[in-house]
Every structure is written in structure tokens, then in C-alpha cells.
C-alpha atoms as a PDB file:
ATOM      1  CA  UNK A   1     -77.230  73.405  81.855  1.00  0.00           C
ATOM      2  CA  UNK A   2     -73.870  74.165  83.634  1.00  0.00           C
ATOM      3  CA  UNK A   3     -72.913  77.507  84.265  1.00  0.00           C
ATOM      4  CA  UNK A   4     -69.237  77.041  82.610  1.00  0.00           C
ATOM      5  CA  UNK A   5     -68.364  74.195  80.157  1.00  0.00           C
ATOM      6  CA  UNK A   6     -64.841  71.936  81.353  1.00  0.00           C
ATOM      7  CA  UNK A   7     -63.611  71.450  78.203  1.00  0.00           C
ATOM      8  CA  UNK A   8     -60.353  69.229  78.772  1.00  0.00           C
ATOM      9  CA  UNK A   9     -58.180  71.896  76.502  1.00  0.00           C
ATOM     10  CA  UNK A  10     -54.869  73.872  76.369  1.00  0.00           C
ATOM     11  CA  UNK A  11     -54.245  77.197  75.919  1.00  0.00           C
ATOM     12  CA  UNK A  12     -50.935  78.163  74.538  1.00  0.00           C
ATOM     13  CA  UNK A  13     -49.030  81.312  73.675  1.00  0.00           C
ATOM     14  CA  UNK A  14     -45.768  81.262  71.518  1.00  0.00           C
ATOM     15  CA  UNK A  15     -45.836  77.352  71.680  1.00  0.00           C
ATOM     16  CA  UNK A  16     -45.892  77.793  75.604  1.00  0.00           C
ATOM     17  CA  UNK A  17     -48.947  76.004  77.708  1.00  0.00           C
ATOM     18  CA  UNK A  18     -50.025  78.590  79.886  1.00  0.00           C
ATOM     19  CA  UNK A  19     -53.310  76.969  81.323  1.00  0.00           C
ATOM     20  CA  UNK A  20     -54.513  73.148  81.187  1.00  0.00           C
ATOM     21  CA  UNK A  21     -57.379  73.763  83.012  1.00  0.00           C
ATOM     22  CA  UNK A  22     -60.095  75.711  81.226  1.00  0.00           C
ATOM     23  CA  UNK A  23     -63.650  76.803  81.619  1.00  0.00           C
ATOM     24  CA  UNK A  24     -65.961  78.389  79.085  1.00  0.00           C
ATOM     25  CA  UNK A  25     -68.078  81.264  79.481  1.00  0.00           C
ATOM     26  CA  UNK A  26     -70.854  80.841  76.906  1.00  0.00           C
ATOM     27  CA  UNK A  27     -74.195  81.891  77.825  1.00  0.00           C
ATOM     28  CA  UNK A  28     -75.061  85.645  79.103  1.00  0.00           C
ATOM     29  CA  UNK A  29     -75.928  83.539  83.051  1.00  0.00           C
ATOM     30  CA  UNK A  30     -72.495  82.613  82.931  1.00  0.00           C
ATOM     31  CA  UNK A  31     -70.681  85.602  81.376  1.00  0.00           C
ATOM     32  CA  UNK A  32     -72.398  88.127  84.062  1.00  0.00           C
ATOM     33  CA  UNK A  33     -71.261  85.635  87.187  1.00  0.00           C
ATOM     34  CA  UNK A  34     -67.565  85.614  85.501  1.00  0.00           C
ATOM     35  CA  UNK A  35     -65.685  84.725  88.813  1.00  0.00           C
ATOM     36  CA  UNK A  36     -67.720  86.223  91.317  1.00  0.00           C
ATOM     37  CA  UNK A  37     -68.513  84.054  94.407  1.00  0.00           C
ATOM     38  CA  UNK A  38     -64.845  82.283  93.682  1.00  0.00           C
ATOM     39  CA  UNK A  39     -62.580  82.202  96.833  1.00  0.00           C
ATOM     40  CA  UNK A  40     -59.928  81.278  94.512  1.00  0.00           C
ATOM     41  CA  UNK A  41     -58.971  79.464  91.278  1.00  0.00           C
ATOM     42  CA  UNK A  42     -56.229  76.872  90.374  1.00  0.00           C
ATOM     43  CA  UNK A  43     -52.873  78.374  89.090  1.00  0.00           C
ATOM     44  CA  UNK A  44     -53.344  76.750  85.613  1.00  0.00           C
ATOM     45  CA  UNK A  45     -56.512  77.824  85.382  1.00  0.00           C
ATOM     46  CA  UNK A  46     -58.149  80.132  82.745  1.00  0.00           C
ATOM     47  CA  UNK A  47     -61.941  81.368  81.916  1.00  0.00           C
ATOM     48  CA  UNK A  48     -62.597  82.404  78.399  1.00  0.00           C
ATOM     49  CA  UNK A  49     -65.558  84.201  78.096  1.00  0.00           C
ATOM     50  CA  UNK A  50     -66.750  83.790  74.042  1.00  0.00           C
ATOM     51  CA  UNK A  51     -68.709  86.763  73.473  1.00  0.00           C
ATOM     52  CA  UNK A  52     -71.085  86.360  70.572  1.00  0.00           C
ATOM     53  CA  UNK A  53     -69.869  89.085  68.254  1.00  0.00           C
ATOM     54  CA  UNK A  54     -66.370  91.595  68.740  1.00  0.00           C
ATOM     55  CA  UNK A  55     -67.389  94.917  70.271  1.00  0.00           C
ATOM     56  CA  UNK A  56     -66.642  97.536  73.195  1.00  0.00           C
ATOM     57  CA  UNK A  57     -67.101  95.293  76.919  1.00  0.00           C
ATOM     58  CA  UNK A  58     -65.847  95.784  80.411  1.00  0.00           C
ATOM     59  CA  UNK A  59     -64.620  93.652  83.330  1.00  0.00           C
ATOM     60  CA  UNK A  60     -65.879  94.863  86.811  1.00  0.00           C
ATOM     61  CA  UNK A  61     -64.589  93.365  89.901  1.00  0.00           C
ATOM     62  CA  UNK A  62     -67.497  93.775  92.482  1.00  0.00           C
ATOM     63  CA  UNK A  63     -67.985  90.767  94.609  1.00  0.00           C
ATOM     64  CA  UNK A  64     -64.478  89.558  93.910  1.00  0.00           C
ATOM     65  CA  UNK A  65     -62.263  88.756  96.609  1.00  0.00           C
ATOM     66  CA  UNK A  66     -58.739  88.400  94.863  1.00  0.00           C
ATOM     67  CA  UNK A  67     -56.969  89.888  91.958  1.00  0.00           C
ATOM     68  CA  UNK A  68     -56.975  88.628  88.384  1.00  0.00           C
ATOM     69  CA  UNK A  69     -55.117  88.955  85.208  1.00  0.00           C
ATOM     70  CA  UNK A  70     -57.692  89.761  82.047  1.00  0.00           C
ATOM     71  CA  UNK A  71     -56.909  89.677  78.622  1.00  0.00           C
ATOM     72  CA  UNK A  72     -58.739  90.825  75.780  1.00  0.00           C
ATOM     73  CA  UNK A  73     -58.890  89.137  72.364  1.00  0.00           C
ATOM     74  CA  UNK A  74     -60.026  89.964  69.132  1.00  0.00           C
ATOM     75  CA  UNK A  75     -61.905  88.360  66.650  1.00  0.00           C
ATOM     76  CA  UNK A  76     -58.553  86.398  65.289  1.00  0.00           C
ATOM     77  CA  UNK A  77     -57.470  85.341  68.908  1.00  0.00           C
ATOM     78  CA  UNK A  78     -54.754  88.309  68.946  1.00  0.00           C
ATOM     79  CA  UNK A  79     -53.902  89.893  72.382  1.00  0.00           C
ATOM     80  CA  UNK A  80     -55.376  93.585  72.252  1.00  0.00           C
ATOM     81  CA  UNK A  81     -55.401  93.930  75.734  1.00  0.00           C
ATOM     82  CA  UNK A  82     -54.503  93.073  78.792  1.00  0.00           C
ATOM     83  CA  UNK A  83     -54.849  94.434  82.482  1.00  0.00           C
ATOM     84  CA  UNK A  84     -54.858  93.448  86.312  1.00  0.00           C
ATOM     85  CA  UNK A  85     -57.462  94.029  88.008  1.00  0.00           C
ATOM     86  CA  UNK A  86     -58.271  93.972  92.124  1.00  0.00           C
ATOM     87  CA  UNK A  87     -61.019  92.916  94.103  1.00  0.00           C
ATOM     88  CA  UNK A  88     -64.343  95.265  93.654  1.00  0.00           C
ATOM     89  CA  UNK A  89     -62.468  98.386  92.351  1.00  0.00           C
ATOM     90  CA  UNK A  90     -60.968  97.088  89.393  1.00  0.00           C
ATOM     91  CA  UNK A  91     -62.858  98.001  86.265  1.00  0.00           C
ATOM     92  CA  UNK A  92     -61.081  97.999  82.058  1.00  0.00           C
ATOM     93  CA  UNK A  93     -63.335  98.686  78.967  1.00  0.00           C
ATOM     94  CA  UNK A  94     -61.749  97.639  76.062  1.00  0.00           C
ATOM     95  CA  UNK A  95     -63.507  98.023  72.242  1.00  0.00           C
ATOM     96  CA  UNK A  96     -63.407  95.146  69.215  1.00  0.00           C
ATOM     97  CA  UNK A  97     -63.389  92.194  72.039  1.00  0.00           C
ATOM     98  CA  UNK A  98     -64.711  89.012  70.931  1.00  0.00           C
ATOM     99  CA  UNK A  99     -63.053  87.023  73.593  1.00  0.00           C
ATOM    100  CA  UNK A 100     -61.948  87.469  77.481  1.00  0.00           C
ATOM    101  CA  UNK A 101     -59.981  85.293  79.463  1.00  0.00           C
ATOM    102  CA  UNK A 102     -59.575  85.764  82.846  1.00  0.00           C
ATOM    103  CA  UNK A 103     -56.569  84.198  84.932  1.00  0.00           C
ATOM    104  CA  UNK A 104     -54.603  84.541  87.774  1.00  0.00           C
ATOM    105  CA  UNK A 105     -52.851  87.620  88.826  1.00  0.00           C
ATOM    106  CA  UNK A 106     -48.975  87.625  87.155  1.00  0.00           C
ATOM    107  CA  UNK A 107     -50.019  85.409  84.210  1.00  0.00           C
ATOM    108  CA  UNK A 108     -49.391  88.466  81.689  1.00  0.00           C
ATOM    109  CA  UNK A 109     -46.086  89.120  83.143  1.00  0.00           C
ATOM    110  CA  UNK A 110     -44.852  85.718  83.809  1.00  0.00           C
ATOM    111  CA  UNK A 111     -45.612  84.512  80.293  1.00  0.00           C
ATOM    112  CA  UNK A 112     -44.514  88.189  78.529  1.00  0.00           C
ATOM    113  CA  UNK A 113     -48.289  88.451  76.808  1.00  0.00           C
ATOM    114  CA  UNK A 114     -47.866  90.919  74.063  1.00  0.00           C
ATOM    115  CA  UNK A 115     -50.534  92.789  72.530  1.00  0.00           C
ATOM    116  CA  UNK A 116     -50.595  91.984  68.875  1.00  0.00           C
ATOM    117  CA  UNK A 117     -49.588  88.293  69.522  1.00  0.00           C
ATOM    118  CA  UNK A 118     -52.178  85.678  69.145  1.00  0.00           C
ATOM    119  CA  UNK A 119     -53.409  82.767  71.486  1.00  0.00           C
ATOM    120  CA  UNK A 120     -54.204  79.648  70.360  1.00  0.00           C
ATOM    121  CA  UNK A 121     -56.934  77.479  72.612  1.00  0.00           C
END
């Protein structure tokens, strides 16, 4: 079984594609290894991490080597956090989470992602 699932997908916010290439977190394997171990990922590339029920999680950054944009979702898709985290010292806890997506640093302020707004993927 692969660690992530290519699923050839879009996600969009505010009818704007913001990644075309995106990998799925499903299993716990997976969803512990997040990025780790990456030297890098494509610019239009985004992992969403589907957690199986909404509650409190965190995203550490140990054994990361480069920043990343993360953004939390609710159970309806809606933006309810977001934060940029560096390499090994970055750490956010956020609570009612059913989904995290983690992208490249500057995604949240090049597209203006909103908490409240929704995603669509």
C-alpha cells in the first residue's frame, strides 16, 4: 500500500486553483511521516492529511528541512486555521480539525486564505 494516494485532483479556493498536484494522507503510517524526509515539494503541490474524525491535532516540524504553509480545516472544509511553520522548531495545535493540508511556504498569503472561508478539493 502506498504511503500517500496521487489522486489527479484540484484544490480550489474562491474559484481559484491553488494546487493541481495533490497527495493524500490517509492511514496513521502516512499521517505521522507527513513531509518528513522531503528535500522539497513542487510549488503546486499540496498534502491533505484526512483525519478520521474532527478534534484537537498538532503539526511538528522535526526532521524537516524547509518551511511550510499548514492549514487547518474543519469538518465542512472551512479554513479555521492557518500557520507557517519552519524546519524542526515549528509546532501549531489547533482543536475541531478534521483535515490538514500542508503546502509551500507563502501559499496562505499569496492566495489571501481566510479563516471562515471554505476549500473545495
Amino acid at each position: 500500500m502506498p504511503l500517500y494516494w496521487l489522486i489527479l485532483m484540484v484544490l480550489i479556493y474562491n474559484g481559484t486553483p491553488i494546487a493541481s498536484e495533490i497527495s493524500y494522507a490517509k492511514n496513521i503510517f502516512s499521517q505521522m511521516l507527513g513531509l518528513m524526509l522531503h528535500k522539497s515539494i513542487p510549488e503546486d503541490f499540496a498534502l491533505i492529511f484526512v483525519l478520521r474524525r474532527a478534534g484537537t491535532v498538532g503539526v511538528h516540524m522535526l526532521f524537516m528541512v524547509f518551511p511550510i504553509d499548514v492549514i487547518f480545516l474543519d469538518s465542512d472544509k472551512k479554513i479555521i486555521g492557518t500557520a507557517t511553520l519552519k524546519p524542526w522548531t515549528g509546532y501549531k495545535r489547533m482543536k475541531r480539525v478534521k483535515y490538514i493540508i500542508e503546502m509551500n511556504p507563502g501559499t496562505v498569503e499569496r492566495f489571501n486564505l481566510i479563516q471562515g472561508e471554505q476549500l473545495i478539493f
